[in-house]
Every structure is written in C-alpha cells, then in structure tokens.
C-alpha atoms as a PDB file:
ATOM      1  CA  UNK A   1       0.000   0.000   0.000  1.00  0.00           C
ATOM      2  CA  UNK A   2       1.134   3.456  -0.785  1.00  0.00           C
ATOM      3  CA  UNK A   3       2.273   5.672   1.531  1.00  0.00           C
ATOM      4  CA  UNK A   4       0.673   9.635   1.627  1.00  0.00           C
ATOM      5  CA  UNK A   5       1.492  12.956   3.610  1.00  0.00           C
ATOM      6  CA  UNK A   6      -1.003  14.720   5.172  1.00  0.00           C
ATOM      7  CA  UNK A   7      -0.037  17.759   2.469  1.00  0.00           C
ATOM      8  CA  UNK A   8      -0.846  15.161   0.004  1.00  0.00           C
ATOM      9  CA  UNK A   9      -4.206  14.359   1.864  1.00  0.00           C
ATOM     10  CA  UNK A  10      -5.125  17.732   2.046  1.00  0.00           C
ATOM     11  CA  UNK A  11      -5.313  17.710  -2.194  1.00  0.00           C
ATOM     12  CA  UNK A  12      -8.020  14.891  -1.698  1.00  0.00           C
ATOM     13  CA  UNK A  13     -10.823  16.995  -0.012  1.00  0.00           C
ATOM     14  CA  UNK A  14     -13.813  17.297  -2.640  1.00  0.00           C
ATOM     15  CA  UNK A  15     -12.627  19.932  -4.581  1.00  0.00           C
ATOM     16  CA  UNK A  16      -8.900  19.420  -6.196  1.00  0.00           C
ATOM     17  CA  UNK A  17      -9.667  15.658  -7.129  1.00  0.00           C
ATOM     18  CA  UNK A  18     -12.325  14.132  -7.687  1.00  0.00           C
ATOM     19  CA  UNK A  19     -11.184  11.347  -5.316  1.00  0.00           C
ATOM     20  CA  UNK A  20     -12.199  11.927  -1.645  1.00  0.00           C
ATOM     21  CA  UNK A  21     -10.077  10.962   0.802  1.00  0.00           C
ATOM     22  CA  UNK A  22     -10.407  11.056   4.663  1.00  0.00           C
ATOM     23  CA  UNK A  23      -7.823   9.366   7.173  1.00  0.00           C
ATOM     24  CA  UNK A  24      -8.135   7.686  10.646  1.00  0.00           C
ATOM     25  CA  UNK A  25      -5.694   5.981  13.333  1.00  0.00           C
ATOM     26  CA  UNK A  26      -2.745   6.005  10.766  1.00  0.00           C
ATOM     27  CA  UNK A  27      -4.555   4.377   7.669  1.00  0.00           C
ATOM     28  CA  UNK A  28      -6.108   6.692   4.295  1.00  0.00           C
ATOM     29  CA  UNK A  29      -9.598   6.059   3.252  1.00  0.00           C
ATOM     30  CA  UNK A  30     -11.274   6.228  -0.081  1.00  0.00           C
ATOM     31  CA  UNK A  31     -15.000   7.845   0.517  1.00  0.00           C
ATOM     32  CA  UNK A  32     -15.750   9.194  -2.831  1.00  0.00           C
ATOM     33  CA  UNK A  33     -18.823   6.215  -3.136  1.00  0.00           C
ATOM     34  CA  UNK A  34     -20.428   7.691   0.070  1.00  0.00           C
ATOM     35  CA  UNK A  35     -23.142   9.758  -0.642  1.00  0.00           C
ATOM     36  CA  UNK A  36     -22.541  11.100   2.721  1.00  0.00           C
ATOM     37  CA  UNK A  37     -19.545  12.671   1.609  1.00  0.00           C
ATOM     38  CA  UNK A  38     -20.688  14.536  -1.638  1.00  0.00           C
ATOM     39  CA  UNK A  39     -18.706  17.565  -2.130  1.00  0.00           C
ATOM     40  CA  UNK A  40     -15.918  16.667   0.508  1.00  0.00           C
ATOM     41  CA  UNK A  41     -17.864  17.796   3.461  1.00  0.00           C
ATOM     42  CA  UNK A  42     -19.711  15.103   5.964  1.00  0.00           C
ATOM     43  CA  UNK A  43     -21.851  17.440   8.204  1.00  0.00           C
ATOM     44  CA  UNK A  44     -19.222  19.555   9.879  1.00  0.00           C
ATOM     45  CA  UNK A  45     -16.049  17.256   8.720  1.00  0.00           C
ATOM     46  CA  UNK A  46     -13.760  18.056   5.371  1.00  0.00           C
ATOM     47  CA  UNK A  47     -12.123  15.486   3.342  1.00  0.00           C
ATOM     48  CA  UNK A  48      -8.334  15.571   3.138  1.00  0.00           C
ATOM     49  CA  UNK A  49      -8.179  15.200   7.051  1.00  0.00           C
ATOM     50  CA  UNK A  50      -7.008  13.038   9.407  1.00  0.00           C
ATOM     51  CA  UNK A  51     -10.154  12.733  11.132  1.00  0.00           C
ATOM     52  CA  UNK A  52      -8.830  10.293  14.391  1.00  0.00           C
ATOM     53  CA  UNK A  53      -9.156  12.977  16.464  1.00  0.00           C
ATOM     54  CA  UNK A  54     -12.917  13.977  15.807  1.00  0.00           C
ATOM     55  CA  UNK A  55     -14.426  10.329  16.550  1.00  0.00           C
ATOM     56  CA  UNK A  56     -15.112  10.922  20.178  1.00  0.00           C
ATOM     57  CA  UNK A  57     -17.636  13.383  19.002  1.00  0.00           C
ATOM     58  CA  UNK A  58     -19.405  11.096  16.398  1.00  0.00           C
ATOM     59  CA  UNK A  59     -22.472   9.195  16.616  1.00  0.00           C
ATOM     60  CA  UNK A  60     -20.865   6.600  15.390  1.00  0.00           C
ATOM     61  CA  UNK A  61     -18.039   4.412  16.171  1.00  0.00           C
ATOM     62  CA  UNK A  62     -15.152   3.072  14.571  1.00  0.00           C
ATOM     63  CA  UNK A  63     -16.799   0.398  12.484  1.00  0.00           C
ATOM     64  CA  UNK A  64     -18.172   2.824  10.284  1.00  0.00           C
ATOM     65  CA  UNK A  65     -14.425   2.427   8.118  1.00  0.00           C
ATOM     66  CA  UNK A  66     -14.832  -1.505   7.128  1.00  0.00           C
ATOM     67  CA  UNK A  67     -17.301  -0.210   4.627  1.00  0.00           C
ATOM     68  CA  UNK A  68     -14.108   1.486   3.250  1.00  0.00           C
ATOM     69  CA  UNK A  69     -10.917  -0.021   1.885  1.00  0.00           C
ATOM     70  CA  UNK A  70      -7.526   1.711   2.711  1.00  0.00           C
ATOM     71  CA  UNK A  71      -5.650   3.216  -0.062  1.00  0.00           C
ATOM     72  CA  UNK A  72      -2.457   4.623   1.863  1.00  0.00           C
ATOM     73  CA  UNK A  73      -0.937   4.857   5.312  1.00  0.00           C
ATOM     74  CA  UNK A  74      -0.686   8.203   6.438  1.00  0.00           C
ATOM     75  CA  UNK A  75       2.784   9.517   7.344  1.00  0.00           C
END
C-alpha cells in the first residue's frame, strides 16, 4: 500500500480531485462512493483530514471504516 502525507491528503478533499479521501488511526480512506460525503464535506467534517481525532464526538463508532478499503498509510 502506498504511503501519503497529510499535504498530500489535504489535495483529496472534494474539490482538487475528484477522489475523496479522509484518514483515521494512521490508515487513508477512499469515501468518494459515500453519498454522505458529496462535495468533501460530511456534516461539519472536510475530506483531506485526518479525522482520528474527531471520533469521540461522532455518533458513530469506529466500524463505520470496514465499509471502506484503505488506499495509503498516512505519514
């Protein structure tokens, strides 16, 4: 698997690719098929983050990223 920046995340938020990416506890996901995601923005979350930090405050746990596959590791 490839390895990205979070510079090179950043490109991958809706807007300068049409890929969507969004990271969490080290590993890059691809969310682009989420229609939850449209536009890079996921209620009050952007795309080309590393997003570890914000799952406390989600109604959701962790689980929610096996409906993704990882495309990179974040370094």
């Amino acid at each position: 698997m490839k390895k990205i920046t979070k510079n090179q995340l950043a490109l991958y938020n809706g807007q300068d690719k049409p890929e969507i990416y969004i990271a969490f506890n080290g590993l890059v996901y691809d969310v682009s098929s989420s229609r939850l995601w449209r536009n890079g923005q996921h209620y009050e979350h952007w795309a080309g983050q590393d997003l570890t930090g914000e799952l406390p405050d989600a109604p959701h746990n962790a689980n929610v990223f096996d409906k993704f596959e990882p495309v990179a590791f974040l370094i």
